[in-house]
N, C-alpha and C. Protein backbone atom coordinates (compact mmCIF):
# COMPACT_ATOMS: atom_id res chain seq x y z
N UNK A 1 53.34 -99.59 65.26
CA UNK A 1 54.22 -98.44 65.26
C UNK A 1 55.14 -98.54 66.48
N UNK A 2 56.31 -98.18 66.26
CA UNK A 2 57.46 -98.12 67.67
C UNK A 2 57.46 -96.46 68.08
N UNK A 3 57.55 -96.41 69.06
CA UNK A 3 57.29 -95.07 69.87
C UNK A 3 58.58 -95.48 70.44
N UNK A 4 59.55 -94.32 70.97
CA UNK A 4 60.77 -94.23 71.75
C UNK A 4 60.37 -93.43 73.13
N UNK A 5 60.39 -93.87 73.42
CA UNK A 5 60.41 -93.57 75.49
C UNK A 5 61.87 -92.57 75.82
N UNK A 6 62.03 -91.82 74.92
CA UNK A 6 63.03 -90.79 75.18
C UNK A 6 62.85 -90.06 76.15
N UNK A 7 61.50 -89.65 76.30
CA UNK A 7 61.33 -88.34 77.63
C UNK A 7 61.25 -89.06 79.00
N UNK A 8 60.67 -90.01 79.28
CA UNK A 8 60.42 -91.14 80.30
C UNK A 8 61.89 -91.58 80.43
N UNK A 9 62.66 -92.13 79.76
CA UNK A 9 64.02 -92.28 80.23
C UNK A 9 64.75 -91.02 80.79
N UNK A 10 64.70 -89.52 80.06
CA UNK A 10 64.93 -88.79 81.02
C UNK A 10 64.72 -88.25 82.07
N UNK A 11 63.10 -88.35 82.51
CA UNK A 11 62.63 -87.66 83.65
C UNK A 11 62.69 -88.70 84.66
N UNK A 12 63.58 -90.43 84.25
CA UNK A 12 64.17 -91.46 85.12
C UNK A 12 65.12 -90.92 85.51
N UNK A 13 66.09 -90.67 84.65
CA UNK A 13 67.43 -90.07 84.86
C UNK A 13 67.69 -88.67 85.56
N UNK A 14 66.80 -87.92 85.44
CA UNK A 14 66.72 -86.43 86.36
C UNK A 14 66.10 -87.16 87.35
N UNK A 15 65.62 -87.90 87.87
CA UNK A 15 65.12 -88.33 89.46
C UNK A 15 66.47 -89.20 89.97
N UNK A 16 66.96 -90.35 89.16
CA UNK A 16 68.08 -91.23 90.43
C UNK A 16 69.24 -89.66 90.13
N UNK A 17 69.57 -88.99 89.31
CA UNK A 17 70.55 -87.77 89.43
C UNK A 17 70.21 -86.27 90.03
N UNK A 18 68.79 -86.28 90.12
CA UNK A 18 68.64 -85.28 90.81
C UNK A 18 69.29 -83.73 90.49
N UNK A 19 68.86 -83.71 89.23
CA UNK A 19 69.00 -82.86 88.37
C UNK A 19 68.41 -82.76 86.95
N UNK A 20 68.18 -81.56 86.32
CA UNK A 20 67.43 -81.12 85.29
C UNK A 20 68.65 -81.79 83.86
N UNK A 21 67.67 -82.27 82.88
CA UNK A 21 68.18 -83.29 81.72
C UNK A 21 67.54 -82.60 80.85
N UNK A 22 68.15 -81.88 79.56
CA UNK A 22 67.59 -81.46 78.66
C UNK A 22 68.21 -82.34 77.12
N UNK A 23 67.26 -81.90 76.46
CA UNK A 23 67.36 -82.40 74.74
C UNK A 23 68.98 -81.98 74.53
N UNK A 24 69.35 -81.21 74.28
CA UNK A 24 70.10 -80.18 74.16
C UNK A 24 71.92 -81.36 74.57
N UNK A 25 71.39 -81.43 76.06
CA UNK A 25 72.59 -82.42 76.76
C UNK A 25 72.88 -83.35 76.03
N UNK A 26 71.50 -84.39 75.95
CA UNK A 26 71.39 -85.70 75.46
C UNK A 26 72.12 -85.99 74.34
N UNK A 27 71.90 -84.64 73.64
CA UNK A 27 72.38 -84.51 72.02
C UNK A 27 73.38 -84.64 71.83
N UNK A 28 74.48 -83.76 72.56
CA UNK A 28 75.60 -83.38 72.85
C UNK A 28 76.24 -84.81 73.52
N UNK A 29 75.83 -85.28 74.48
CA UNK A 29 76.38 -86.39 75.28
C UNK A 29 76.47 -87.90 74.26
N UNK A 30 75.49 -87.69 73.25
CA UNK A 30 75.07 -88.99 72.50
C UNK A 30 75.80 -88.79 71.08
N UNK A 31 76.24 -87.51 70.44
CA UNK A 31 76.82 -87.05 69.03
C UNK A 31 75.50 -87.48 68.34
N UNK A 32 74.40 -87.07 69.03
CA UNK A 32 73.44 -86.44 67.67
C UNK A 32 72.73 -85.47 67.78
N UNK A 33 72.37 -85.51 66.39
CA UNK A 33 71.99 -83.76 66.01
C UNK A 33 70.96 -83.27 67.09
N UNK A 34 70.66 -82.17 67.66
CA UNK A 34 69.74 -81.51 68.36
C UNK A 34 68.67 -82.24 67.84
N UNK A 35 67.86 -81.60 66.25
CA UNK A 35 66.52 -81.79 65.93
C UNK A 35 66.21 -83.08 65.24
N UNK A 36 67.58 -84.01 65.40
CA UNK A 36 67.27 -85.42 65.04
C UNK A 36 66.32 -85.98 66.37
N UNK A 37 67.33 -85.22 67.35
CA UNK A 37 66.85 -86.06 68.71
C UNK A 37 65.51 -85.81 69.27
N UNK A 38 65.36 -84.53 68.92
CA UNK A 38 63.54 -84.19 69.31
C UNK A 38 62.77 -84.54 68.31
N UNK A 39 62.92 -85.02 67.16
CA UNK A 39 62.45 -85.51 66.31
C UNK A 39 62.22 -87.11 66.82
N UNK A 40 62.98 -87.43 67.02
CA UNK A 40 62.86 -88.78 67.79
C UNK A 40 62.34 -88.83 69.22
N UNK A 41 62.06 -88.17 69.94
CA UNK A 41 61.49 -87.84 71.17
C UNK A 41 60.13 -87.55 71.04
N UNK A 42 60.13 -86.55 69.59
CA UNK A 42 58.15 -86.23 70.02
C UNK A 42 57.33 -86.55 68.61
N UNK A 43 58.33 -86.99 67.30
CA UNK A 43 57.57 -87.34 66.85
C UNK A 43 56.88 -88.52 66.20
N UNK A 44 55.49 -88.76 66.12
CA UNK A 44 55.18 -90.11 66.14
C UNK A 44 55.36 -90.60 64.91
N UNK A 45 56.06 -92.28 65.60
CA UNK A 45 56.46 -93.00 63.61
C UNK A 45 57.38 -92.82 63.31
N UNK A 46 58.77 -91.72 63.74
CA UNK A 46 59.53 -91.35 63.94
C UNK A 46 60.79 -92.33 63.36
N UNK A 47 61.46 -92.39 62.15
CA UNK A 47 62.22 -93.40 62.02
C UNK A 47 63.60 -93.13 61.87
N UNK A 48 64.56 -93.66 62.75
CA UNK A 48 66.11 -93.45 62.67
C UNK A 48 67.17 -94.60 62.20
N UNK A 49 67.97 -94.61 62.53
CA UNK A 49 69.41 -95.39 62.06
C UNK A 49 69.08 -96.38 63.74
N UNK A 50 69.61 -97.04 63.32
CA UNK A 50 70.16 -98.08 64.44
C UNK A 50 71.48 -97.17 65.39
N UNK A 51 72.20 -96.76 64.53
CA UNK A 51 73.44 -96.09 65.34
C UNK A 51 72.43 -95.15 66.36
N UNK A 52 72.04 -94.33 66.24
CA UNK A 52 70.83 -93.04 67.12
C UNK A 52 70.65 -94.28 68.27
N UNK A 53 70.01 -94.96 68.04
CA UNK A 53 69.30 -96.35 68.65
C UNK A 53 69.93 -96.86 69.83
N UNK A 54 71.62 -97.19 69.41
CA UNK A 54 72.29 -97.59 70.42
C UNK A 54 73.46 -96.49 70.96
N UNK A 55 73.38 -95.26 70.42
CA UNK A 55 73.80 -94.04 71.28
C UNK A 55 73.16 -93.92 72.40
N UNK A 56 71.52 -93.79 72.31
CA UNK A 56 70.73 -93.48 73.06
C UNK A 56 70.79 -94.66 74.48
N UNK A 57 70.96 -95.86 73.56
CA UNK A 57 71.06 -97.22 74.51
C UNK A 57 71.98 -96.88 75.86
N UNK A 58 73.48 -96.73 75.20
CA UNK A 58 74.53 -96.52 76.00
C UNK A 58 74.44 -95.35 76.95
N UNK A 59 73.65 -94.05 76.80
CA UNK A 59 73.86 -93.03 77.51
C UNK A 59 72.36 -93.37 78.24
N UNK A 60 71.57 -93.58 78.50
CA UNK A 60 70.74 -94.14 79.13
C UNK A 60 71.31 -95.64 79.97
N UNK A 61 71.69 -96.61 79.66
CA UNK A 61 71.88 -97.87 80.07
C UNK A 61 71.17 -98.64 80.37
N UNK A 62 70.43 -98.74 78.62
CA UNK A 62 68.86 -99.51 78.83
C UNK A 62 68.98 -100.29 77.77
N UNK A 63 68.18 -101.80 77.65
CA UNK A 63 68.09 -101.90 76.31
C UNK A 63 67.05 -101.49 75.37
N UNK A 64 67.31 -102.16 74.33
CA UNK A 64 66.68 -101.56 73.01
C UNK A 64 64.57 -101.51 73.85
N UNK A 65 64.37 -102.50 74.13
CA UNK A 65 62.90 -103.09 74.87
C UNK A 65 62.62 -101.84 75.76
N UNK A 66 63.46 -100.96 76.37
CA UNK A 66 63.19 -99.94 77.55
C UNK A 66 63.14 -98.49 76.75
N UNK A 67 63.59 -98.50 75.30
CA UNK A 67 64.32 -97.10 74.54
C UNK A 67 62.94 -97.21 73.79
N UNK A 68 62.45 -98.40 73.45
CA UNK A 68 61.68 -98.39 72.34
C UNK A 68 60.26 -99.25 73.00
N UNK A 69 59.01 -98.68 72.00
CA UNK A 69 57.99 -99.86 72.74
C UNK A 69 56.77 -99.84 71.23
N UNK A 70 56.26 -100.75 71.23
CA UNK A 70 55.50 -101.14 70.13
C UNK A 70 54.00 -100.94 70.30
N UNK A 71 53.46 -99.87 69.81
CA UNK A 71 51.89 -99.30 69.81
C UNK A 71 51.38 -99.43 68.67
N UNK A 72 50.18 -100.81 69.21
CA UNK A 72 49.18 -101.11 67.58
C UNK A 72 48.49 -99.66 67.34
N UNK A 73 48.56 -100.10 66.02
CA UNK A 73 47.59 -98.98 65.07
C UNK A 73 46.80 -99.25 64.27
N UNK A 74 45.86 -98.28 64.00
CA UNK A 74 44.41 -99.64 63.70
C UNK A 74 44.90 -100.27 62.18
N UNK A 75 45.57 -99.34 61.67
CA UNK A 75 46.65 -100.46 60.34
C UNK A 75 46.88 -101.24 60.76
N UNK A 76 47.54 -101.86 61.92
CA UNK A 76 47.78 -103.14 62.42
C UNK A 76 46.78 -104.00 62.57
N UNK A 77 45.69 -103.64 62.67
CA UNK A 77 44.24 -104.31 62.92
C UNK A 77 43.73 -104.81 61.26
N UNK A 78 44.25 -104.16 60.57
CA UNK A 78 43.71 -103.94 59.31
C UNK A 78 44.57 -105.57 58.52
N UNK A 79 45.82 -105.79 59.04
CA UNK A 79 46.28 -106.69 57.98
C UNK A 79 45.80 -107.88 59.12
């Protein structure tokens, strides 16, 4: 399963800026929907477009390896 490191990239970004980062901003700053983006932030398995993918890339300035990270699941154990 891929998990997105959405909240961890922001509470990076509220420390080198030194200031409070909400969903809300991100959304707005990236042109996507509010509850796409917390949808993609908290929920697990969570699957989007590639475009979301490299919005998120660019307004962060990370790549895909830092946005996204790969957590076995015992389905994975299974095949």
């Amino acid at each position: 399963m891929l998990r997105f490191r959405v909240k961890e990239l922001m509470a990076e970004k509220e420390f080198q800026e030194n200031r409070r980062i909400t969903l809300v901003e991100v959304a707005e700053s990236c042109g996507i929907n509010r509850m796409t983006l917390s949808k993609i932030a908290g929920q697990k398995g969570y699957s989007t477009v590639t475009d979301n993918i490299d919005k998120l890339c660019a307004y962060f300035g990370c790549e895909v390896g830092e946005l996204l990270v790969y957590v076995p699941t015992d389905e994975d154990h299974k095949n």
